[in-house]
C-alpha atoms as a PDB file:
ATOM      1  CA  UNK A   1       0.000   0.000   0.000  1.00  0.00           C
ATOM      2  CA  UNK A   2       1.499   3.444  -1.013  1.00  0.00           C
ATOM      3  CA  UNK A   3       1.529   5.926   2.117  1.00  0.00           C
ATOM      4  CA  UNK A   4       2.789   8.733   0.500  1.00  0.00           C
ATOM      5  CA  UNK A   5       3.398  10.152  -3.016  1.00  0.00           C
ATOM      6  CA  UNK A   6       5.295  13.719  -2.386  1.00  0.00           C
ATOM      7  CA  UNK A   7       6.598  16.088  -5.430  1.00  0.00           C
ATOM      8  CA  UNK A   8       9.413  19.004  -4.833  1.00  0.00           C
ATOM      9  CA  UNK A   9       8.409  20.028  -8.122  1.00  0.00           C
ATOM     10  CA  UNK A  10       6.694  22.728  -9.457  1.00  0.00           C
ATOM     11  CA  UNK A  11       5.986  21.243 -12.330  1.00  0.00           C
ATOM     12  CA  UNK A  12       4.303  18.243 -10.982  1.00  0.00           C
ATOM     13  CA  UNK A  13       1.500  17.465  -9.557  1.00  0.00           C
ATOM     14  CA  UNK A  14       0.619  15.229  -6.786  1.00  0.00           C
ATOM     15  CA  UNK A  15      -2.854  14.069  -5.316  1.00  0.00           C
ATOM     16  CA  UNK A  16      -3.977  11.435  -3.232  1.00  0.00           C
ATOM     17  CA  UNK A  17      -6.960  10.395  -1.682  1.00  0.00           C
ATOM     18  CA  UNK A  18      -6.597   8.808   1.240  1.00  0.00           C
ATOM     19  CA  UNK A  19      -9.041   5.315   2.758  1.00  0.00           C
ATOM     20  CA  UNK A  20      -9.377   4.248   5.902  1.00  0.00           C
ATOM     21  CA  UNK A  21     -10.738   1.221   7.422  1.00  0.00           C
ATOM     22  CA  UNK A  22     -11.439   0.921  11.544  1.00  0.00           C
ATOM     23  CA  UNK A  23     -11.549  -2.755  12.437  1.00  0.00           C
ATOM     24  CA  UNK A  24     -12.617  -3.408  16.083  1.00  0.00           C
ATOM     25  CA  UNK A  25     -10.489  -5.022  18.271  1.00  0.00           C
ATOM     26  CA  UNK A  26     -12.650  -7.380  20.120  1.00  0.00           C
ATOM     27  CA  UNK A  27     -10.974  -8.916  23.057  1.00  0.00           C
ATOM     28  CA  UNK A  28     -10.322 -12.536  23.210  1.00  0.00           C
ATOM     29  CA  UNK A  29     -11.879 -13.098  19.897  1.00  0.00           C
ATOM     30  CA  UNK A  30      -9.799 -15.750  17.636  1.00  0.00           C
ATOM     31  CA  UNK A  31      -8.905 -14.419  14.420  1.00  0.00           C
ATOM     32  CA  UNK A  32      -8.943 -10.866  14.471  1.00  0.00           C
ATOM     33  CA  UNK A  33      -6.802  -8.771  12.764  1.00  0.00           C
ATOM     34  CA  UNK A  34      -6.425 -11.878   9.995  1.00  0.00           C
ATOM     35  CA  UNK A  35      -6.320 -10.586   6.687  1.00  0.00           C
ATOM     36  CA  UNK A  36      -7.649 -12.252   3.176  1.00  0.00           C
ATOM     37  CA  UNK A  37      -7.993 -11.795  -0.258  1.00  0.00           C
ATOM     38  CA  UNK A  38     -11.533 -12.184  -1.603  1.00  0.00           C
ATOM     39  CA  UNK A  39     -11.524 -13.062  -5.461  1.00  0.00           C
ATOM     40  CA  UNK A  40     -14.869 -12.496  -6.069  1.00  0.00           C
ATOM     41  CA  UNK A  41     -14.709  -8.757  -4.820  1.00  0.00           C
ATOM     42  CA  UNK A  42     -11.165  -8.345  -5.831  1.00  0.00           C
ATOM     43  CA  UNK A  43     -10.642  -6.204  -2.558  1.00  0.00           C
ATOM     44  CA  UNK A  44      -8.798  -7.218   0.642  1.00  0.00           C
ATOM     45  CA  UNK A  45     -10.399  -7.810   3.699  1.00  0.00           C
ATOM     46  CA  UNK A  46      -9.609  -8.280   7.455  1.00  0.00           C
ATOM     47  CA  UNK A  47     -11.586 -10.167   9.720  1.00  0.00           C
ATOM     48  CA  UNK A  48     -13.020  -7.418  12.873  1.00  0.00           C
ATOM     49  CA  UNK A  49     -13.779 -10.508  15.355  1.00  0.00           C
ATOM     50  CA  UNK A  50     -17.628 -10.548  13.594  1.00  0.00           C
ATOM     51  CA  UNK A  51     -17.242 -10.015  10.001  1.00  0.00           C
ATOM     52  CA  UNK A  52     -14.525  -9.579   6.906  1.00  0.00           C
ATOM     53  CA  UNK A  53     -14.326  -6.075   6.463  1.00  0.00           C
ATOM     54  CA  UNK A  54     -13.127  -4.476   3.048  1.00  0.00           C
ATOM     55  CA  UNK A  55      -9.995  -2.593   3.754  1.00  0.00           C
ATOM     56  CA  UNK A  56     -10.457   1.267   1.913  1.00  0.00           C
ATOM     57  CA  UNK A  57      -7.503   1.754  -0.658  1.00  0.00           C
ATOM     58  CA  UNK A  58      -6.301   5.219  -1.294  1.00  0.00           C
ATOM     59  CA  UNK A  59      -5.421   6.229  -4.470  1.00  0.00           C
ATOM     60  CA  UNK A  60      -3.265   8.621  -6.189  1.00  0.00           C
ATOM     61  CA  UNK A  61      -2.880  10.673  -9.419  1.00  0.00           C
ATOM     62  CA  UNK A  62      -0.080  12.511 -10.924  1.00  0.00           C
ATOM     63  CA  UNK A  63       0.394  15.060 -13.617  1.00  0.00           C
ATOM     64  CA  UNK A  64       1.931  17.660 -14.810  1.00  0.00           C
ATOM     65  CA  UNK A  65       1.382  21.660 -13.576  1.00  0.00           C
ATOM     66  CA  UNK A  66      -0.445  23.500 -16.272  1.00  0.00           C
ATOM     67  CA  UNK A  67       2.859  25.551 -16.994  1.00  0.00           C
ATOM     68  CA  UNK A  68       4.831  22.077 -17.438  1.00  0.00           C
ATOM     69  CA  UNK A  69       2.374  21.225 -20.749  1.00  0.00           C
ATOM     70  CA  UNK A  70       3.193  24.637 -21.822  1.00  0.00           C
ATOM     71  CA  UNK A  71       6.135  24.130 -21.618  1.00  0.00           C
ATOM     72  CA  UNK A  72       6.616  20.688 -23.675  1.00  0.00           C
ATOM     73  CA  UNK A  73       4.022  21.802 -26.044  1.00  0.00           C
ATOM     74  CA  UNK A  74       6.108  25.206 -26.538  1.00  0.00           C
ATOM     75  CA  UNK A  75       9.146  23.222 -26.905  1.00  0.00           C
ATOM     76  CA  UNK A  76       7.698  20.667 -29.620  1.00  0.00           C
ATOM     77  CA  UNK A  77       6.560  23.697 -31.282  1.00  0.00           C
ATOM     78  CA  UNK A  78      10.301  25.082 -31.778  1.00  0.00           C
ATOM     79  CA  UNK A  79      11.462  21.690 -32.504  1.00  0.00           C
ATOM     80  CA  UNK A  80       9.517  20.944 -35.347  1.00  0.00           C
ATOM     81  CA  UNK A  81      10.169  24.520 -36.548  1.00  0.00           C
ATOM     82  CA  UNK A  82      13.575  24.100 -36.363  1.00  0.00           C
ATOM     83  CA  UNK A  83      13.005  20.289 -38.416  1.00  0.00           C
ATOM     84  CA  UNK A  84      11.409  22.346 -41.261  1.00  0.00           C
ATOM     85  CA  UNK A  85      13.673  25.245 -41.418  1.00  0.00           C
ATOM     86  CA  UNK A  86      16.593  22.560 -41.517  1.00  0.00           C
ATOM     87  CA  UNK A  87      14.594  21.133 -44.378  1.00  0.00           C
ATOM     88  CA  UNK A  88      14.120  23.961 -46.565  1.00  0.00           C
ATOM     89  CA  UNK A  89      17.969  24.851 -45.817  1.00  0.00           C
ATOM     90  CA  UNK A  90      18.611  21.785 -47.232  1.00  0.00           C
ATOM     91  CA  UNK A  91      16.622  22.191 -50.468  1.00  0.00           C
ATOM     92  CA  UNK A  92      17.076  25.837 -50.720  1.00  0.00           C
ATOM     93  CA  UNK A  93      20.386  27.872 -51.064  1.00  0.00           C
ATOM     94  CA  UNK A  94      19.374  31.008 -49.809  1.00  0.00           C
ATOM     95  CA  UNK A  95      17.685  29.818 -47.060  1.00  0.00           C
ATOM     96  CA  UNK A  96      20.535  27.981 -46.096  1.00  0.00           C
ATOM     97  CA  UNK A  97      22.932  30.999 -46.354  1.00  0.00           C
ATOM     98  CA  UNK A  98      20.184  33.128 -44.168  1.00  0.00           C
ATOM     99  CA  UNK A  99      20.196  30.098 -41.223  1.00  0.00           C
ATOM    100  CA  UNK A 100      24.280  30.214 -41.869  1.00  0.00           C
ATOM    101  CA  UNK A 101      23.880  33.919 -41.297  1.00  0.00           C
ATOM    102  CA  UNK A 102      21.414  33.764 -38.231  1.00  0.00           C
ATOM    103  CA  UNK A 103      23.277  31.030 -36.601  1.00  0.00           C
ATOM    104  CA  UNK A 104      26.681  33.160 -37.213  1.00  0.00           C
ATOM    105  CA  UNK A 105      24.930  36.261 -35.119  1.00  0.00           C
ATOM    106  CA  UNK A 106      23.600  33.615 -32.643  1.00  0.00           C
ATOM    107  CA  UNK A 107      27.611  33.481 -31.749  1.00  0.00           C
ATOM    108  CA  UNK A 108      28.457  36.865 -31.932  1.00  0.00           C
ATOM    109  CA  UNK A 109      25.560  37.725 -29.139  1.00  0.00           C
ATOM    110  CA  UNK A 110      26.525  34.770 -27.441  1.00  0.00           C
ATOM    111  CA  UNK A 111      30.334  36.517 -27.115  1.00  0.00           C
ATOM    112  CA  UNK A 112      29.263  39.734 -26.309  1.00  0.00           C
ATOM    113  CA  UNK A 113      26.823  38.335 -23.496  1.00  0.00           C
ATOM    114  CA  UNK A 114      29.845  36.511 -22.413  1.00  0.00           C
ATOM    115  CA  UNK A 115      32.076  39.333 -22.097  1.00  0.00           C
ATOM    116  CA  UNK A 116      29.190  41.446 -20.851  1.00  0.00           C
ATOM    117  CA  UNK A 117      28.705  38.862 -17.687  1.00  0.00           C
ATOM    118  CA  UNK A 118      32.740  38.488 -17.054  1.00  0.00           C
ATOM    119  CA  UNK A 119      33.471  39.754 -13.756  1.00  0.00           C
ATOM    120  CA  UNK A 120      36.252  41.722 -14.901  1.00  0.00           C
ATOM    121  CA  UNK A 121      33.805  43.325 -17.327  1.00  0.00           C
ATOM    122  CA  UNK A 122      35.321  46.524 -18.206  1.00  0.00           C
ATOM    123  CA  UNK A 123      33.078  46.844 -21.578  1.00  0.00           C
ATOM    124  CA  UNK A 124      30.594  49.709 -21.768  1.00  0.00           C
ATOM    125  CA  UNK A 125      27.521  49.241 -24.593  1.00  0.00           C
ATOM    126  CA  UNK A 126      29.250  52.139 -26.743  1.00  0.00           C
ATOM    127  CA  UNK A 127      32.092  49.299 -27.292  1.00  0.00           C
ATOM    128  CA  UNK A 128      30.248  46.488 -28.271  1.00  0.00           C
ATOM    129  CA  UNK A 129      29.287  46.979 -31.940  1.00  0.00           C
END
């Protein structure tokens, strides 16, 4: 039986619904506390001293935040993008030589953000070009 499902997530989410099932203890009665499986209910039971009692089962769900589908459907988004504009690069000349040219200012930004964020950054924005 699963006590506890517990996320440190934001970008999950956890639920669970808890059972419970009181057997009486009767004193001196033979048998209590035994525990069976009943096939024809498909449900566990344990005998109270009097009767077999179905135990409650819990149960628990888990999925993903809202913003966590965004997310992945954001994401598939770009990559299938990204799958067609390799495509027509492929096919096409000039769009190949514009991707070759975006990816080529993809690097230079990714230097000057570099140089920007060194800690010995002595660049000012009327030296980067």
């Amino acid at each position: 039986m699963i006590d506890n499902i517990l996320s440190g997530s934001a970008y999950l989410n956890v639920a669970s619904y808890a059972g419970s099932t009181y057997i009486n203890g009767y004193a001196g009665l033979q048998g209590v506390g035994n525990m069976r499986y009943n096939t024809t209910s498909q449900k566990t039971e344990v005998f109270d001293g009097n009767n077999w009692i179905t135990l409650q089962s819990g149960s628990a769900t888990v999925s993903l935040s809202v913003e966590a589908v965004s997310i992945l459907h954001w994401a598939e988004k770009k990559m299938i993008e990204e799958q067609q504009l390799a495509k027509l690069a492929q096919e096409h000349p000039t769009i190949k030589s514009l991707v070759d040219e975006i990816n080529k200012r993809k690097e230079q930004i990714k230097m000057v953000q570099t140089l920007l964020n060194s800690p010995d950054n002595n660049v000012t924005p009327s030296m980067v070009p």
